[in-house]
N, C-alpha and C. Protein backbone atom coordinates (compact mmCIF):
# COMPACT_ATOMS: atom_id res chain seq x y z
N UNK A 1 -6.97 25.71 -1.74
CA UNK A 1 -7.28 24.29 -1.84
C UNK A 1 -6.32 23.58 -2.77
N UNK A 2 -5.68 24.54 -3.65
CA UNK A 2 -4.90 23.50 -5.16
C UNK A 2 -3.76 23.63 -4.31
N UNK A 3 -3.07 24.06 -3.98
CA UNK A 3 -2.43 24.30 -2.75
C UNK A 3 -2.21 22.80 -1.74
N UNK A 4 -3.00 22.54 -1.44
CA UNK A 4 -3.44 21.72 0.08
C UNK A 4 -3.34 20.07 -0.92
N UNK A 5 -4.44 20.59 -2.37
CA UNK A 5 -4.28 19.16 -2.51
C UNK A 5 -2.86 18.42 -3.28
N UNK A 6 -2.54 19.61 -3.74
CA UNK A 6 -1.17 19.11 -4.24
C UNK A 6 0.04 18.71 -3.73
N UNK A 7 0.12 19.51 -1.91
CA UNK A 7 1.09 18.92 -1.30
C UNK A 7 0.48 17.55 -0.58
N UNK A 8 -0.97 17.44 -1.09
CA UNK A 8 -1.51 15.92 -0.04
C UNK A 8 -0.68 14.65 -1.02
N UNK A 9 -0.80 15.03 -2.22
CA UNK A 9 -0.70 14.18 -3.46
C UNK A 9 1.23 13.71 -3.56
N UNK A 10 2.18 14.98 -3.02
CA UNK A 10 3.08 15.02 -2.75
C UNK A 10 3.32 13.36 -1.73
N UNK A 11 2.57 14.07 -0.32
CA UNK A 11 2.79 13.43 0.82
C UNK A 11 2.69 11.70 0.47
N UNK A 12 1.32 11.66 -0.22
CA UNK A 12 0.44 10.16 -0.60
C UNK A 12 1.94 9.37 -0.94
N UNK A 13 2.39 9.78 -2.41
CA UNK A 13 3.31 9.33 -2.68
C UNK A 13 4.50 9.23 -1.84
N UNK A 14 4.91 9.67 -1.49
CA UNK A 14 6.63 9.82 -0.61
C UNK A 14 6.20 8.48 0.31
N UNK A 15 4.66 8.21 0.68
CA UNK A 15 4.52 7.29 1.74
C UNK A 15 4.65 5.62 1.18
N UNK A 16 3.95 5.67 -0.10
CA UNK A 16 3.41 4.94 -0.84
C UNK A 16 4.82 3.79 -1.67
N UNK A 17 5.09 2.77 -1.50
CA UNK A 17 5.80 1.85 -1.92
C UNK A 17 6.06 1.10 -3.58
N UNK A 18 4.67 1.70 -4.38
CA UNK A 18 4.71 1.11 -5.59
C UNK A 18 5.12 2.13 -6.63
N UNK A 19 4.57 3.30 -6.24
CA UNK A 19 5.34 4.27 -7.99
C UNK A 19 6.72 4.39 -8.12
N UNK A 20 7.05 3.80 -9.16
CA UNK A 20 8.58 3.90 -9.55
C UNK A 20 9.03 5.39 -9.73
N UNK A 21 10.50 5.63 -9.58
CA UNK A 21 11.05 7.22 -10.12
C UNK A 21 10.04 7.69 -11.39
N UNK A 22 9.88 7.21 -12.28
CA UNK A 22 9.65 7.49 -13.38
C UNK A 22 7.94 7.81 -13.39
N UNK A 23 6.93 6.95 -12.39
CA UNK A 23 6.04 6.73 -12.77
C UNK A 23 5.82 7.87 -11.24
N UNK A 24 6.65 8.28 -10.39
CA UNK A 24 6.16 9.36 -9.04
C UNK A 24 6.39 10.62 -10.00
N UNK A 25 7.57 10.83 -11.04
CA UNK A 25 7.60 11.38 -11.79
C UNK A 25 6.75 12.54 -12.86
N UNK A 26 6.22 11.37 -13.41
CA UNK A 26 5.22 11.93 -13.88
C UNK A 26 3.89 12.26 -12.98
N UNK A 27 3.63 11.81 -11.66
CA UNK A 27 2.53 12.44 -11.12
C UNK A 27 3.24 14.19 -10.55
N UNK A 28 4.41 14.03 -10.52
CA UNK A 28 4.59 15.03 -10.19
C UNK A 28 4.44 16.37 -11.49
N UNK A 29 4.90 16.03 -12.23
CA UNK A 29 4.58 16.55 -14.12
C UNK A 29 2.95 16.92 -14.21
N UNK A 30 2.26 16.22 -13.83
CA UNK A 30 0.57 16.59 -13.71
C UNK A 30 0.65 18.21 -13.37
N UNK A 31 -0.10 18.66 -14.33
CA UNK A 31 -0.29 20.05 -13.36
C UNK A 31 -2.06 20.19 -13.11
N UNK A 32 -2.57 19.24 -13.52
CA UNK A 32 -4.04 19.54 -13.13
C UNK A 32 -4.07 18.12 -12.26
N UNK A 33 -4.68 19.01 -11.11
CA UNK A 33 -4.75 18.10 -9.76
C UNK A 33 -5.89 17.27 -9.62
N UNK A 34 -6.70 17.47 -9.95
CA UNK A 34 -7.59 16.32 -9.90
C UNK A 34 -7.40 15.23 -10.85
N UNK A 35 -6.70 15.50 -11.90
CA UNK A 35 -5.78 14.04 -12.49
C UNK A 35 -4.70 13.28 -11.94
N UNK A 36 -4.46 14.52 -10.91
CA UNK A 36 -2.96 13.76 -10.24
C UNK A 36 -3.56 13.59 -9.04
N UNK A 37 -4.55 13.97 -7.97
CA UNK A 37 -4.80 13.34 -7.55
C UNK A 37 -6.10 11.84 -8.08
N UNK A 38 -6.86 11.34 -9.14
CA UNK A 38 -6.65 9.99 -9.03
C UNK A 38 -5.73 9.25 -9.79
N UNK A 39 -4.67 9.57 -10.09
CA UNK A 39 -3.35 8.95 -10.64
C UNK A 39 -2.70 8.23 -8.74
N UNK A 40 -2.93 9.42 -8.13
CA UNK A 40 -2.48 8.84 -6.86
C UNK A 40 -3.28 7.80 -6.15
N UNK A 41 -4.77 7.98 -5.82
CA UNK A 41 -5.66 6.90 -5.88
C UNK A 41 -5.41 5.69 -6.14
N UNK A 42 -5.06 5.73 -7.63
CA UNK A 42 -4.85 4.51 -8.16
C UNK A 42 -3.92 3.67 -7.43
N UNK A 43 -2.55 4.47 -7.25
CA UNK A 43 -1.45 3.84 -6.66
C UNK A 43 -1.99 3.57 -5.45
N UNK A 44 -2.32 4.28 -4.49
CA UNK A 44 -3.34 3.92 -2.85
C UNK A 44 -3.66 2.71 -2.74
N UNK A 45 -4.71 2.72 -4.05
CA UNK A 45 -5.89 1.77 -3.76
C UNK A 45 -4.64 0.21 -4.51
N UNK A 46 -4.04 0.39 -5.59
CA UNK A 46 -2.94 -0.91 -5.75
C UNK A 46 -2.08 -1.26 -4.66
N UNK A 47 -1.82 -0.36 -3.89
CA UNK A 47 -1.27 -0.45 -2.45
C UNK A 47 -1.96 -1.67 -1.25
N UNK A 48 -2.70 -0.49 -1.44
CA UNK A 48 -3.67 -1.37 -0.04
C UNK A 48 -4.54 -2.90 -0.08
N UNK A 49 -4.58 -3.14 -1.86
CA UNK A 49 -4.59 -4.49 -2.16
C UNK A 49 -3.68 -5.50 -2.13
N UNK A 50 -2.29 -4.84 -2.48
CA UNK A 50 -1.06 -6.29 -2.41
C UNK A 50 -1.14 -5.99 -0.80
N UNK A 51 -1.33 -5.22 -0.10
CA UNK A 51 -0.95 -5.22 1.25
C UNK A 51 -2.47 -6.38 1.77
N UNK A 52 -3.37 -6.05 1.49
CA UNK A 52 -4.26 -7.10 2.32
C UNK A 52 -3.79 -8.67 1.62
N UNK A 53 -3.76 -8.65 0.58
CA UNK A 53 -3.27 -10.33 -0.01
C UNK A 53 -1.97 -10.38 0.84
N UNK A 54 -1.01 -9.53 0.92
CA UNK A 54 0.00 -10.14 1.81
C UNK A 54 -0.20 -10.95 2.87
N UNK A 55 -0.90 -9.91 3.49
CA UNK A 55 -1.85 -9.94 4.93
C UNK A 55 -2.31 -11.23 5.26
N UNK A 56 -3.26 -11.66 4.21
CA UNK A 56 -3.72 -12.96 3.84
C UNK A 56 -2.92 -14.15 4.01
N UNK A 57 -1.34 -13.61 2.81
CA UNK A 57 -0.94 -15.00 2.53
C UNK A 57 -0.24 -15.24 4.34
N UNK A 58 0.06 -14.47 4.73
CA UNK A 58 0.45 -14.81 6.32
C UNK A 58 -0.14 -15.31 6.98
N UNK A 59 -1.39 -15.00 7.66
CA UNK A 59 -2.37 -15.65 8.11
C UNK A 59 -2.80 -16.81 7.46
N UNK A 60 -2.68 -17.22 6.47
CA UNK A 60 -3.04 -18.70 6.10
C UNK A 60 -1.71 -19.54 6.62
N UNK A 61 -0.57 -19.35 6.22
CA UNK A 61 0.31 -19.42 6.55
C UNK A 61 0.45 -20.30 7.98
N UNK A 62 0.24 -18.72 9.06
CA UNK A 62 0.18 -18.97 10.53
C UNK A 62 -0.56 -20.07 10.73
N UNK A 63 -1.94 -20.05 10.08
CA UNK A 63 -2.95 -20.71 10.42
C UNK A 63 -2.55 -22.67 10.31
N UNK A 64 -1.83 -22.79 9.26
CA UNK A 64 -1.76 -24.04 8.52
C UNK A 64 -0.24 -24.42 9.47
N UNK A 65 0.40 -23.04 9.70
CA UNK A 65 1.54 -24.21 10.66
C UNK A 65 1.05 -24.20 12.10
N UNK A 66 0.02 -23.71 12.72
CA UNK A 66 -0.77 -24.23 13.49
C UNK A 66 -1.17 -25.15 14.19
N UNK A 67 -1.93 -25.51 12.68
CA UNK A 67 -2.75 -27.06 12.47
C UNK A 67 -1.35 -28.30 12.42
N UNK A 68 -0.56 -28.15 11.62
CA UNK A 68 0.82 -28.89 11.43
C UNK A 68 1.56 -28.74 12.67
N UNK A 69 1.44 -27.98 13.54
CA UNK A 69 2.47 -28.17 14.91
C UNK A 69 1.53 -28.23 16.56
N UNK A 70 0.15 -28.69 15.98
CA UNK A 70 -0.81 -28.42 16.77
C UNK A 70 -0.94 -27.21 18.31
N UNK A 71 -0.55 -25.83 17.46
CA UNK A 71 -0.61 -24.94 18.28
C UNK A 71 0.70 -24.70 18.97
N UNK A 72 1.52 -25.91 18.70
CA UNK A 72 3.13 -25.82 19.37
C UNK A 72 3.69 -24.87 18.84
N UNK A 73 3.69 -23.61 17.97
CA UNK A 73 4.86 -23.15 17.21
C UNK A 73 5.38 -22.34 17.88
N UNK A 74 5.18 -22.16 19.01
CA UNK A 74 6.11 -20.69 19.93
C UNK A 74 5.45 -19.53 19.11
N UNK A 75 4.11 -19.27 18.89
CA UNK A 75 3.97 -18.34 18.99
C UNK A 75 3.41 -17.05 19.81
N UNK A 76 2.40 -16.15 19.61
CA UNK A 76 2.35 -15.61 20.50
C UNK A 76 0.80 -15.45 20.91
N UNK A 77 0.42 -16.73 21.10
CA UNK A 77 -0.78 -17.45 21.72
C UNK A 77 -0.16 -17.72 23.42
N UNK A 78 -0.76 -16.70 24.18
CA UNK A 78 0.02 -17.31 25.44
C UNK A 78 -1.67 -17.51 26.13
């Protein structure tokens, strides 16, 4: 299992966009895995929040040039 979860914790990261060299670094330096895995968590779950606010700021976005081009914008409303 320490095995399995340590190359998951590997994988998480390599996928993951926010830990810097320094800060993938030190999760890699962890040698007790259930600290390194929620060190990774952490990064996940900071992940998947700027990603839904992104998400967000687009769709408001879409939404408001919409309303401003009344549905004209060439998009992909067919």
């Amino acid at each position: 299992m320490t095995k399995s979860a340590s190359e998951l914790t590997y994988f998480v990261c390599q996928m993951l966009s926010s830990p810097s060299k320094v800060e993938f670094q030190s999760i890699l330096n962890e040698n007790d895995i259930d600290t390194r895995m929620q060190i990774v968590a952490g990064f996940l779950s900071k992940e998947l929040t700027t990603k839904r606010v992104q998400k967000d700021k687009i769709e408001s976005l879409n939404k408001k040039m919409k309303e401003r081009f009344g549905g004209r914008g060439g998009g992909d409303d067919a």
